[in-house]
C-alpha atoms as a PDB file:
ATOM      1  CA  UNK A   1      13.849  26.089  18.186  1.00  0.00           C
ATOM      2  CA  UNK A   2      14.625  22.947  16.865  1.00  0.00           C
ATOM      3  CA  UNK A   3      11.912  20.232  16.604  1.00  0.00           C
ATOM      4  CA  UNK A   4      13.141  18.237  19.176  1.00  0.00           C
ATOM      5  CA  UNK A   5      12.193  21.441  21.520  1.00  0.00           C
ATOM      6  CA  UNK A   6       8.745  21.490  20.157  1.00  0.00           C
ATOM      7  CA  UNK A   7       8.317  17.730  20.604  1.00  0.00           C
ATOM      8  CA  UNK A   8       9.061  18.147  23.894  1.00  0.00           C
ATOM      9  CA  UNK A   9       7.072  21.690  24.873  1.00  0.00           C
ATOM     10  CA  UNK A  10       4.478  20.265  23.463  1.00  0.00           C
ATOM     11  CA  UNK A  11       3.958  16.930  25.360  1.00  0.00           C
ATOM     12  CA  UNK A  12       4.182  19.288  28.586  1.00  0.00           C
ATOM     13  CA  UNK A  13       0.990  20.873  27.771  1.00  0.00           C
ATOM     14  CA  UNK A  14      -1.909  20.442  29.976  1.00  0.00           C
ATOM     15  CA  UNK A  15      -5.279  19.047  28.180  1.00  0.00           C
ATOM     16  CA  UNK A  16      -6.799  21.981  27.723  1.00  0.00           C
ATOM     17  CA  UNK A  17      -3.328  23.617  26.260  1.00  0.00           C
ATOM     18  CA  UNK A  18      -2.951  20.798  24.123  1.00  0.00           C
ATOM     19  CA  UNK A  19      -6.414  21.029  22.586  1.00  0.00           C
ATOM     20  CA  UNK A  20      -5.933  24.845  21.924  1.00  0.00           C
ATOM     21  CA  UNK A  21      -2.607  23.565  20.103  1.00  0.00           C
ATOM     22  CA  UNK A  22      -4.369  20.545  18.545  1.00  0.00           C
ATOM     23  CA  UNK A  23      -7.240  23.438  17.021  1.00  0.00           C
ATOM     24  CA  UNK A  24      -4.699  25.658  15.771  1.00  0.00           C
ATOM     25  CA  UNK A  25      -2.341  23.247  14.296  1.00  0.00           C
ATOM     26  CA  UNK A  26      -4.952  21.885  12.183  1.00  0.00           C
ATOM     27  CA  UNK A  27      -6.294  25.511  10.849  1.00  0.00           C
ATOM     28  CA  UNK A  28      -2.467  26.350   9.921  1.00  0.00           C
ATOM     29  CA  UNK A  29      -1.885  22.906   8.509  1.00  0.00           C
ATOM     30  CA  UNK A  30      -5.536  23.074   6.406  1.00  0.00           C
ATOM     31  CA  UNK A  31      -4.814  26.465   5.553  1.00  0.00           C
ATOM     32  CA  UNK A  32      -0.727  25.599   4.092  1.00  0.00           C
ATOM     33  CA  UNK A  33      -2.352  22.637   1.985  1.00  0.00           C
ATOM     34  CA  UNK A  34      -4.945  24.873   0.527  1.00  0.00           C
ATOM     35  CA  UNK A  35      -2.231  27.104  -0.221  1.00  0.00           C
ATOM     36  CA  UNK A  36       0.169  24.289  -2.325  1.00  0.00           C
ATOM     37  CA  UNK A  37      -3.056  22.588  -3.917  1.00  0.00           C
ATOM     38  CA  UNK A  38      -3.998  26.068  -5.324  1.00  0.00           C
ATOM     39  CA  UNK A  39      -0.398  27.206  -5.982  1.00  0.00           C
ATOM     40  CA  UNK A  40       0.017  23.568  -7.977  1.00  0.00           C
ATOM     41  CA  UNK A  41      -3.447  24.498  -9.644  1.00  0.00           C
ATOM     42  CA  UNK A  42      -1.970  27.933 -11.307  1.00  0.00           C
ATOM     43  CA  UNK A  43       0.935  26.016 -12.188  1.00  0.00           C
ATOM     44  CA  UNK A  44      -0.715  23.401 -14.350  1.00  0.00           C
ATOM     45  CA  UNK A  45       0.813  20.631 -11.921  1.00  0.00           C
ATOM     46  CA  UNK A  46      -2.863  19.283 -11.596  1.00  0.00           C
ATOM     47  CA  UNK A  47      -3.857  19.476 -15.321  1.00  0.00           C
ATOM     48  CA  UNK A  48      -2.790  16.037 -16.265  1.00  0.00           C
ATOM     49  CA  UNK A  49      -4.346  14.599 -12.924  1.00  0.00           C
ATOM     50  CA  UNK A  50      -7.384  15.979 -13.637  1.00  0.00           C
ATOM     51  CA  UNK A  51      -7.731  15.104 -17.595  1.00  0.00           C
ATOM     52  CA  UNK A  52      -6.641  11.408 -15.856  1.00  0.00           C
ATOM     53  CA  UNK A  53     -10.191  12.095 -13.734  1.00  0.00           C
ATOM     54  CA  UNK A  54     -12.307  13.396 -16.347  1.00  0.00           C
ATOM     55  CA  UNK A  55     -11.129  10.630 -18.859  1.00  0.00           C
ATOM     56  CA  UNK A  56     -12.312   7.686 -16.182  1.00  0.00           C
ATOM     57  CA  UNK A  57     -15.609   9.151 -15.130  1.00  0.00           C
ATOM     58  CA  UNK A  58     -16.545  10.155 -19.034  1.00  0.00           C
ATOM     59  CA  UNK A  59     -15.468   6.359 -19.600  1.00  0.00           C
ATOM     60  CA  UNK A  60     -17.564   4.881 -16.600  1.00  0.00           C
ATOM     61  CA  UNK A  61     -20.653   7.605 -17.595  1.00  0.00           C
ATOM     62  CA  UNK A  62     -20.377   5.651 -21.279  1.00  0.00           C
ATOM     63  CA  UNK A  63     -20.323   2.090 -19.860  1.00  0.00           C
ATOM     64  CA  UNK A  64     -23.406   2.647 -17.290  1.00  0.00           C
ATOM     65  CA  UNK A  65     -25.391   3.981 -20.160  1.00  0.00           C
ATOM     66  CA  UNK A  66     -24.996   0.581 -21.794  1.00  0.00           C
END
């Protein structure tokens, strides 16, 4: 199936199809993000991202203190 055929299967559901679609699609595309954020995790491709986070709220923690 190419996606082409899915554009067009898809905008020949009825409502209540599409919503059932529209539910699922969401779950599987939540569920595949979750799955690269937390595979990117265990790979260290968020360390320098988060040290980038850390860095700016110690900084603004410091400055409101002031």
């Amino acid at each position: 199936m190419t996606l082409s055929d899915l554009i067009n299967a898809v905008s020949k559901l009825p409502p209540d199809q599409l919503a059932k679609f529209r539910d699922w699609f969401e779950t599987f595309d939540t569920a595949r993000f979750d799955q690269k954020i937390e595979s990117d995790a265990k790979a260290g491709k968020l360390d320098r991202l988060a040290e980038e986070a850390l860095k700016a709220h110690r900084q603004d923690a410091f400055t409101r203190r002031q």
